[in-house]
C-alpha atoms as a PDB file:
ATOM      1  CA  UNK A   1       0.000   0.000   0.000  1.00  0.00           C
ATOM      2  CA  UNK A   2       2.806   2.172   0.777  1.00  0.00           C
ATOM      3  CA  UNK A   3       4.568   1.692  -2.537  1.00  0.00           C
ATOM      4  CA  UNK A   4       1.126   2.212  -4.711  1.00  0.00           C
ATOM      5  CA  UNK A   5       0.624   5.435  -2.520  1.00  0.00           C
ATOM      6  CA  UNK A   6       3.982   6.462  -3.133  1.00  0.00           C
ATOM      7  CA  UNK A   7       4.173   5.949  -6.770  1.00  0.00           C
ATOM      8  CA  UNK A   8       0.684   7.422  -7.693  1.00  0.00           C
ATOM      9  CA  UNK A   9       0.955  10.420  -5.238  1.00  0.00           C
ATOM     10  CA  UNK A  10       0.294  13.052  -8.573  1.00  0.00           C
ATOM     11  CA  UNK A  11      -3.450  11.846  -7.864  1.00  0.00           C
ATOM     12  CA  UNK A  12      -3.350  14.790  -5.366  1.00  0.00           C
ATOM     13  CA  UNK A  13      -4.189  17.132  -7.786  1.00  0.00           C
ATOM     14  CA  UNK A  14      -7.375  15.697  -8.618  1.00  0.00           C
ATOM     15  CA  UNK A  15      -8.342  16.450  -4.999  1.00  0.00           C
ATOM     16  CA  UNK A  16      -9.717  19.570  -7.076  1.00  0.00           C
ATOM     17  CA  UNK A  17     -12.661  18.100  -8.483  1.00  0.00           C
ATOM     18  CA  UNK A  18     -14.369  18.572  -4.701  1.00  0.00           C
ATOM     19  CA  UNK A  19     -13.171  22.017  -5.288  1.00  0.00           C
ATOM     20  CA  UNK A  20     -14.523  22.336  -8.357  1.00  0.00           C
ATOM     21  CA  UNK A  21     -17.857  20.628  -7.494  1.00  0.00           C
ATOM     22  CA  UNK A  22     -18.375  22.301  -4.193  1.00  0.00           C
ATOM     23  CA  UNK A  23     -18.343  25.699  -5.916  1.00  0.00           C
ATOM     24  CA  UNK A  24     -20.092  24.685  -8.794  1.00  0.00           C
ATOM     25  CA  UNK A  25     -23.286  23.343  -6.885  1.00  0.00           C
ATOM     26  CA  UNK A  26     -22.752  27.004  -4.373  1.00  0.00           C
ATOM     27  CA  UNK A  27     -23.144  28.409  -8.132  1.00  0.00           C
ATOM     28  CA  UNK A  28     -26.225  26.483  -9.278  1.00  0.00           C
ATOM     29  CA  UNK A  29     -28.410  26.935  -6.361  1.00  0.00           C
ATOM     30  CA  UNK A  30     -27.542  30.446  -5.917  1.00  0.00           C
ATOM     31  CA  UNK A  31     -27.701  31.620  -9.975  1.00  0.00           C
ATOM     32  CA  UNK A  32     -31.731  31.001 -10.897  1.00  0.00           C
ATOM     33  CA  UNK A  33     -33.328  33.546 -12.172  1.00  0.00           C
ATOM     34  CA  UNK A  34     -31.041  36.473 -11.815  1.00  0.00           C
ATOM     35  CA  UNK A  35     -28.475  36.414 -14.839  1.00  0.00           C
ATOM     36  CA  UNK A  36     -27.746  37.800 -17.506  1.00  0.00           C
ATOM     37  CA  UNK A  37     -29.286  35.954 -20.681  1.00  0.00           C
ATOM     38  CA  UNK A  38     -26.631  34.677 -23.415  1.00  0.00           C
ATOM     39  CA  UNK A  39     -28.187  34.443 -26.568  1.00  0.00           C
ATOM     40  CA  UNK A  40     -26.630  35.725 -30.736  1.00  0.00           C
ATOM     41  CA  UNK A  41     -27.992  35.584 -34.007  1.00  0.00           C
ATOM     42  CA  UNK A  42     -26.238  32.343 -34.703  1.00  0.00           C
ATOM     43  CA  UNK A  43     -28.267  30.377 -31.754  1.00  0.00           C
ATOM     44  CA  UNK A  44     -31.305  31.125 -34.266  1.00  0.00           C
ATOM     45  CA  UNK A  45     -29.931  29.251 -36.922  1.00  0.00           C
ATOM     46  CA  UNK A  46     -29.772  26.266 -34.917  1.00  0.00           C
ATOM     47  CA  UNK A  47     -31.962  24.076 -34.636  1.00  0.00           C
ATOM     48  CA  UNK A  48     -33.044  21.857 -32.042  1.00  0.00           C
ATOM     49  CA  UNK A  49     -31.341  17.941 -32.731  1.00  0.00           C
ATOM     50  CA  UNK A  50     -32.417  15.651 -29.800  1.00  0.00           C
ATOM     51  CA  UNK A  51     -29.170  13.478 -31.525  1.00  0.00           C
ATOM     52  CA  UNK A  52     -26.819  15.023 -30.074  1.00  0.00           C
ATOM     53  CA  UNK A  53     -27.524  13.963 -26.631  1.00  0.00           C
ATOM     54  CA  UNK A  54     -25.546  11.021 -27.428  1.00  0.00           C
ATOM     55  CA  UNK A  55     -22.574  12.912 -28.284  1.00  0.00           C
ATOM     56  CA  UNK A  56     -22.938  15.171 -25.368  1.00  0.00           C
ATOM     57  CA  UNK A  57     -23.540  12.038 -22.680  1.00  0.00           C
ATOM     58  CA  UNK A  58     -20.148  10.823 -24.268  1.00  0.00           C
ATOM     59  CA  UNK A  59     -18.493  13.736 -22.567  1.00  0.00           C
ATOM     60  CA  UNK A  60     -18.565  12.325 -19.011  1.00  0.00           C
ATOM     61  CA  UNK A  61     -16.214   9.208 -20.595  1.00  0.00           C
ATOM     62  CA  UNK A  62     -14.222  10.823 -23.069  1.00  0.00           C
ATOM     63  CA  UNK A  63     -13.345  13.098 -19.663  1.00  0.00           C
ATOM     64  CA  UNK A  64     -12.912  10.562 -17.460  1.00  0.00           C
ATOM     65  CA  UNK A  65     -10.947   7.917 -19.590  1.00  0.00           C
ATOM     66  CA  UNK A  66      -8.761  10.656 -20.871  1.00  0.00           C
ATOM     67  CA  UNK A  67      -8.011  12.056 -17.276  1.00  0.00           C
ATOM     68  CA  UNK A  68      -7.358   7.858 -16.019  1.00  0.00           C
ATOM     69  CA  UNK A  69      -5.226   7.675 -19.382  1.00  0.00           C
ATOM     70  CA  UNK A  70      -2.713  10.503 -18.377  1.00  0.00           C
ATOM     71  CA  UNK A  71      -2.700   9.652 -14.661  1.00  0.00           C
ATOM     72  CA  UNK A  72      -1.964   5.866 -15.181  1.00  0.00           C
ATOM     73  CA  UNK A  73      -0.128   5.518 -18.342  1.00  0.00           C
ATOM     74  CA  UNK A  74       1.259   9.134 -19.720  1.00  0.00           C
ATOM     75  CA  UNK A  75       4.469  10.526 -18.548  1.00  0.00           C
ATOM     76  CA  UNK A  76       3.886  12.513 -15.343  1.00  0.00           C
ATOM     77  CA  UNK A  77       4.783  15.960 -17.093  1.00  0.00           C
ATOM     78  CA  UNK A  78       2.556  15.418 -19.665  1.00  0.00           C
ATOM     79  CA  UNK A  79      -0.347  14.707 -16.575  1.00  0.00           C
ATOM     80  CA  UNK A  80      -0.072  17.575 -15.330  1.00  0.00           C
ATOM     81  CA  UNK A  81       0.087  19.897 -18.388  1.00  0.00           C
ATOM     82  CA  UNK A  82      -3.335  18.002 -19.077  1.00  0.00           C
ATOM     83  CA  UNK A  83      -4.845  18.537 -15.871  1.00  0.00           C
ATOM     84  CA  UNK A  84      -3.635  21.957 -15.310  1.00  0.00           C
ATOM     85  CA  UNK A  85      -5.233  23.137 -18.904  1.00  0.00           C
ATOM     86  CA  UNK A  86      -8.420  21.537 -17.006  1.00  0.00           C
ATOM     87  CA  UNK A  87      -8.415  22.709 -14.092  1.00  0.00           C
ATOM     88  CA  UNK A  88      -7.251  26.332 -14.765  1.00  0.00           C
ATOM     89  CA  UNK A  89      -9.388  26.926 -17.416  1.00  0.00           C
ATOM     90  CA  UNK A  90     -12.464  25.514 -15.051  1.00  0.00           C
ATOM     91  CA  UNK A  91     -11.626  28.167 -12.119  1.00  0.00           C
ATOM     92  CA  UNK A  92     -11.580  31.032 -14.717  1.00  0.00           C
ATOM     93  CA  UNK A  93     -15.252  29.560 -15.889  1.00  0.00           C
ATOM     94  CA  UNK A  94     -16.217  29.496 -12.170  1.00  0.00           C
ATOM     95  CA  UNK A  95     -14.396  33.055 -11.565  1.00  0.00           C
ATOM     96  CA  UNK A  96     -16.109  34.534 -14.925  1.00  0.00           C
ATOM     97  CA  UNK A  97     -19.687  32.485 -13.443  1.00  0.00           C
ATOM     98  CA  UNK A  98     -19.219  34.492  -9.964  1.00  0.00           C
ATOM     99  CA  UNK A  99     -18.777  38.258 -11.280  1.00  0.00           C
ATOM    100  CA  UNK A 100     -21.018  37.793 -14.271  1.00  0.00           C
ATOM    101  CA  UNK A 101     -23.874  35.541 -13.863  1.00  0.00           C
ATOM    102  CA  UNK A 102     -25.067  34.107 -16.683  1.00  0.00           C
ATOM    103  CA  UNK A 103     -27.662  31.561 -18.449  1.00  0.00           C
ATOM    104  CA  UNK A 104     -29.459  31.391 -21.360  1.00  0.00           C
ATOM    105  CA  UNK A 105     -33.378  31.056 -22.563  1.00  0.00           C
ATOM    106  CA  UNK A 106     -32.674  28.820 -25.407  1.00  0.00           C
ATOM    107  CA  UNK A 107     -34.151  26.015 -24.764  1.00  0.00           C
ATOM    108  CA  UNK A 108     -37.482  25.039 -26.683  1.00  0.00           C
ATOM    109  CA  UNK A 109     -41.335  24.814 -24.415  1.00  0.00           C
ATOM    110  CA  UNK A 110     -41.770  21.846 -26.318  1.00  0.00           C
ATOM    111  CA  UNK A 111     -39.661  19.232 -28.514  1.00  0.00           C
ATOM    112  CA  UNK A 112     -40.705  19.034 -32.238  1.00  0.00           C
ATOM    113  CA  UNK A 113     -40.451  15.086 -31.745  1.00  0.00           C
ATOM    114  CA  UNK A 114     -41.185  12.565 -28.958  1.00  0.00           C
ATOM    115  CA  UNK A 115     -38.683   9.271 -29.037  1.00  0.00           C
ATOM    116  CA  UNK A 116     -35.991   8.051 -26.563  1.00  0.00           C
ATOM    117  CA  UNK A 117     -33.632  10.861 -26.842  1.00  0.00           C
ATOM    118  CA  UNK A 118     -35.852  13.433 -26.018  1.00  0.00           C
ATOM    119  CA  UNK A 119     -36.839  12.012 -23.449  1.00  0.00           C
ATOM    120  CA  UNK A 120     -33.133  11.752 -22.330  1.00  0.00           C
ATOM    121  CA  UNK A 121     -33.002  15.608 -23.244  1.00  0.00           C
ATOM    122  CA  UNK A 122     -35.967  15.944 -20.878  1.00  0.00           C
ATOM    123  CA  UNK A 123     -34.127  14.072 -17.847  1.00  0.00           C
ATOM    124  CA  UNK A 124     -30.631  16.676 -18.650  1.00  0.00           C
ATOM    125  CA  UNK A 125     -32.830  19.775 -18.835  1.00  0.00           C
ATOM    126  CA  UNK A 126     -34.357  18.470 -15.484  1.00  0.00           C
ATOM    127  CA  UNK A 127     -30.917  18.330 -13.597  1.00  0.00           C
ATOM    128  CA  UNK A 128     -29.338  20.788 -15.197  1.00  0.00           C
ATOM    129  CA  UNK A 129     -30.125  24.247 -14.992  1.00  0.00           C
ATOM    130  CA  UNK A 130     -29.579  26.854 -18.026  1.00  0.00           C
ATOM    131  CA  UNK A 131     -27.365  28.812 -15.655  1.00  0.00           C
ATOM    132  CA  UNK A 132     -23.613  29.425 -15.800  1.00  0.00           C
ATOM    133  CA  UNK A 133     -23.290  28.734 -18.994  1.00  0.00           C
ATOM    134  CA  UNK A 134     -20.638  31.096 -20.513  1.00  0.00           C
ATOM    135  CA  UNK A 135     -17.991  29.894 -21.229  1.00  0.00           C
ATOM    136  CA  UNK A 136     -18.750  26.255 -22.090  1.00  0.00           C
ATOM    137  CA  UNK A 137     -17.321  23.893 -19.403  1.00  0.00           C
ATOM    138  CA  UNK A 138     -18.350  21.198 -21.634  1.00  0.00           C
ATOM    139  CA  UNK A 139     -16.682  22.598 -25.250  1.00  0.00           C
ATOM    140  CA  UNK A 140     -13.496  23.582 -23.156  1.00  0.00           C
ATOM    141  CA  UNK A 141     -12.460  20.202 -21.507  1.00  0.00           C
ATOM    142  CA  UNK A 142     -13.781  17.884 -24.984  1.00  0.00           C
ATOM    143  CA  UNK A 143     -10.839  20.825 -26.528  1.00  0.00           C
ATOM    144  CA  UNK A 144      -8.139  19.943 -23.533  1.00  0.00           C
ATOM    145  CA  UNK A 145      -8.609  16.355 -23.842  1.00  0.00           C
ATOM    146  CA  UNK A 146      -8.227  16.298 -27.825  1.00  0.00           C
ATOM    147  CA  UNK A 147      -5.144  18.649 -27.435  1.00  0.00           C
ATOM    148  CA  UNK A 148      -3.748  16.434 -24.854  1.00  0.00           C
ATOM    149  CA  UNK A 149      -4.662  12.907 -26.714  1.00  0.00           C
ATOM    150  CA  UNK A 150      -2.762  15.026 -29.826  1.00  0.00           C
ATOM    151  CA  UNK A 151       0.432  15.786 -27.896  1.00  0.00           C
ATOM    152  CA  UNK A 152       1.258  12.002 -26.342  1.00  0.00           C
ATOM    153  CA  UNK A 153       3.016  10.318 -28.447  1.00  0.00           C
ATOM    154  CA  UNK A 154       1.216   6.778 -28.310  1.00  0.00           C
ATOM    155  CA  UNK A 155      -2.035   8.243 -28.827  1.00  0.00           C
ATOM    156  CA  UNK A 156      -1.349  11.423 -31.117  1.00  0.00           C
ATOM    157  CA  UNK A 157       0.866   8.770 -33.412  1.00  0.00           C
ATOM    158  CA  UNK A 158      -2.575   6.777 -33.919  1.00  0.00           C
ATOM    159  CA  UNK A 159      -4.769   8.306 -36.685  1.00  0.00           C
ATOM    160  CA  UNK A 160      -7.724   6.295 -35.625  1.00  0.00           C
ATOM    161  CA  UNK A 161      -7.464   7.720 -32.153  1.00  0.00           C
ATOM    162  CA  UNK A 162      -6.305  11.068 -32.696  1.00  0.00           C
ATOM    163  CA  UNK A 163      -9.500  11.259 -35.387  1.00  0.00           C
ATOM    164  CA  UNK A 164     -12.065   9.558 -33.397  1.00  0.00           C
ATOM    165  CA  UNK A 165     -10.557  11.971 -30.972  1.00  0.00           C
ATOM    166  CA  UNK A 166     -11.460  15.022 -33.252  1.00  0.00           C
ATOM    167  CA  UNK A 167     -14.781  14.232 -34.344  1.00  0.00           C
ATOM    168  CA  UNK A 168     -15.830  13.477 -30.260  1.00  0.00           C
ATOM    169  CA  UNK A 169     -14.557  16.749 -29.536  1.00  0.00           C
ATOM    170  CA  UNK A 170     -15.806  18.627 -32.393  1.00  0.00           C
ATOM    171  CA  UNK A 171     -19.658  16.626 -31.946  1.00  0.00           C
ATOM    172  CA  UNK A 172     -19.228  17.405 -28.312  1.00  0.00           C
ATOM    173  CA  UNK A 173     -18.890  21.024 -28.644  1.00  0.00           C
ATOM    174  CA  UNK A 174     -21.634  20.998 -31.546  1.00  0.00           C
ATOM    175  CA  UNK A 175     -24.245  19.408 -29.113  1.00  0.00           C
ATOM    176  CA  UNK A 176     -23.918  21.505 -26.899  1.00  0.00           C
ATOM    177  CA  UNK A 177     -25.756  24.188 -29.098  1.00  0.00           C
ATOM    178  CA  UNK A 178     -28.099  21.992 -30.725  1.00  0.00           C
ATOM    179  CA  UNK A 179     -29.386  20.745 -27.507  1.00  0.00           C
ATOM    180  CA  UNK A 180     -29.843  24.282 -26.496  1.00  0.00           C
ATOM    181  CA  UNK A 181     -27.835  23.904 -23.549  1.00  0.00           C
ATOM    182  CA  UNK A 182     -25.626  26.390 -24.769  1.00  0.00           C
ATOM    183  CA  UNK A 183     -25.553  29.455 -26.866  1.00  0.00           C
ATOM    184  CA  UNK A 184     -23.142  29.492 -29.643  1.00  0.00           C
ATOM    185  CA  UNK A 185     -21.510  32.653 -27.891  1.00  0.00           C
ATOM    186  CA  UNK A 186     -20.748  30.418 -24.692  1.00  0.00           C
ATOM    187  CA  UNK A 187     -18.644  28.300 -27.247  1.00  0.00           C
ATOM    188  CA  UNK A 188     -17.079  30.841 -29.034  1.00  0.00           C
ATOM    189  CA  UNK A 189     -15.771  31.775 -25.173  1.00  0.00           C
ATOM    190  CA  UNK A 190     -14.741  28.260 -24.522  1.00  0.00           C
ATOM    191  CA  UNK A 191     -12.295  28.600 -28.106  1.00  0.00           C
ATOM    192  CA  UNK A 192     -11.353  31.759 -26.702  1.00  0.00           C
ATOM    193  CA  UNK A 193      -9.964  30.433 -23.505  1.00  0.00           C
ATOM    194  CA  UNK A 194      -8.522  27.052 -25.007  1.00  0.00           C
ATOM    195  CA  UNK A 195      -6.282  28.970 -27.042  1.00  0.00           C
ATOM    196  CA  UNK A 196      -4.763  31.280 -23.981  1.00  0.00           C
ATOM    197  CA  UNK A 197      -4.901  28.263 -21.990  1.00  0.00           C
ATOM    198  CA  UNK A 198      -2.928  26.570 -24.939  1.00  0.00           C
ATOM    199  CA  UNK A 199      -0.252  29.445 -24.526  1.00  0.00           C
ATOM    200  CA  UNK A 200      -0.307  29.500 -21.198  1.00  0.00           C
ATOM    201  CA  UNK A 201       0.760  24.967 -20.727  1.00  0.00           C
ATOM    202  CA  UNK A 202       1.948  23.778 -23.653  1.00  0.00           C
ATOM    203  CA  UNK A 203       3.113  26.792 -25.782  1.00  0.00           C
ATOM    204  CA  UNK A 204       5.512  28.088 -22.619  1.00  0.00           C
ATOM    205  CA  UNK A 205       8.505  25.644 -21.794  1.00  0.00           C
ATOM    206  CA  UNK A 206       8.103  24.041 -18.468  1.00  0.00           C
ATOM    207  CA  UNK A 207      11.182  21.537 -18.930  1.00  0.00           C
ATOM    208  CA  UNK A 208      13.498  22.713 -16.358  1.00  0.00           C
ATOM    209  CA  UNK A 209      10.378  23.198 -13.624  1.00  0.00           C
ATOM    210  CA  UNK A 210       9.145  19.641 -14.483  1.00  0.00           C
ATOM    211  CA  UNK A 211      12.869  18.062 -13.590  1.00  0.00           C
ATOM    212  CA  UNK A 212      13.668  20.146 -10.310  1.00  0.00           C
ATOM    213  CA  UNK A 213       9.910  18.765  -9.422  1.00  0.00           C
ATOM    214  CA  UNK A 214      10.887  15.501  -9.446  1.00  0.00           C
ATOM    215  CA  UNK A 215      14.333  14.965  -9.181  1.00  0.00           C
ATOM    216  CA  UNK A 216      14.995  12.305  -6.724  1.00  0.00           C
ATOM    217  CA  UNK A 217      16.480   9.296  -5.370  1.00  0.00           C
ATOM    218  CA  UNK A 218      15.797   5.958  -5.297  1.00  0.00           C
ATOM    219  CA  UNK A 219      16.667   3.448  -2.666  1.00  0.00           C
ATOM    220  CA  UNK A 220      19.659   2.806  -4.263  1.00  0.00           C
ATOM    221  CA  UNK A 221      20.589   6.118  -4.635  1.00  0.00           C
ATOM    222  CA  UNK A 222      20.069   6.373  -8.436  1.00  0.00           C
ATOM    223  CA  UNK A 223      18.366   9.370  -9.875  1.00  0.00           C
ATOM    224  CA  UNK A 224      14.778   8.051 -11.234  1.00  0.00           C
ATOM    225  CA  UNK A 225      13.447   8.704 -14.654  1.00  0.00           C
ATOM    226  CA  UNK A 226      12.515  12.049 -15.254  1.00  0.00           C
ATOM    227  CA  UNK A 227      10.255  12.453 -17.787  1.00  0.00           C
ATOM    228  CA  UNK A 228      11.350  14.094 -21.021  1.00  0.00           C
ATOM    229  CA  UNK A 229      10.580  17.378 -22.993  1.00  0.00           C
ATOM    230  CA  UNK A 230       7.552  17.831 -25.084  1.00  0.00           C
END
């Protein structure tokens, strides 16, 4: 137990997602009616698509799978470029959520079909509410984990991957404005951020940070493997 602890003790940083999810339900039962209401010309040229909930469900996996990918199997520099694109890009949402709240009025009184999916529609609109919605959680992470998948080497070196990759992300951040969750300003925000965030971790050369982090010993008093420059 010692040794796992020991060898997987990065998994502190995802000790944020209680963060994250503490302040984000504060957010959600505090921002109801009050906001300010998100809405372009483009959100009227896009229509309702009950399809996309399938793409948008995806999300929670593609999130989670990505996140267990770089913590278990990626070299440790690259985890924590990925999950400080997340996680830094989520606090400015939350930040952004706190001094401006926001929502929108997009979605539709009734659904112009009945079927399975809308009825899954109907369950997300009913936990969900059309608050703090600017920028797009959703479109930003579905961007960080495509970026991420793109820059390891295993994955980014498989086209089937790194493409299945790309159309997730890109069906991802399309459902979220066809299921009216989101306005198609709320994405253009999420873009927006991605690219400073993209700047900010894996445009700006972290090498020599990365190697004083974890420089050590072993046991046997041999310097272990740090891990190299992207």
């Amino acid at each position: 137990m010692k040794e796992f602890f020991k060898k997987y003790r990065h998994a502190w940083v995802l000790l944020y997602f209680f963060v994250y999810m503490a302040w984000f339900l504060i957010l959600e039962n505090t921002v109801t009616t009050q906001y300010h209401s998100v809405h372009i010309w483009l959100d009227d040229w896009i229509p309702f698509n009950e399809f996309f909930v399938i793409p948008y469900l995806l999300w929670f996996l593609y999130i989670a799978i990505s996140v267990l990918y770089f913590f278990f199997a990626a070299p440790r520099e690259e985890y924590y470029r990925y999950t400080a694109f997340l996680f830094i890009g989520m606090t400015i949402c939350l930040i952004i959520y706190s001094i401006w709240p926001n929502g929108q009025d997009l979605r539709p009184n009734q659904f112009p079909r009945e079927n399975l999916l809308t009825d899954l529609v109907r369950y997300l609109y009913s936990t969900d509410t059309p608050t703090n919605v600017c920028p797009s959680i959703h479109a930003f992470n579905s961007i960080a984990a495509h970026i991420a998948i793109c820059k390891n080497k295993k994955l980014g070196t498989n086209r089937w991957i790194r493409y299945g990759s790309l159309v997730l992300m890109v069906s991802i951040t399309l459902s979220t404005m066809f299921l009216k969750q989101h306005s198609a300003f709320d994405v253009i925000c999420a873009l927006i951020l991605s690219g400073i965030m993209y700047k900010l971790v894996y445009a700006t050369d972290y090498t020599m940070l990365f190697r004083r982090f974890h420089k050590r010993r072993n046991s046997t008093g041999v310097e272990a493997d740090i891990p190299p420059r992207l």
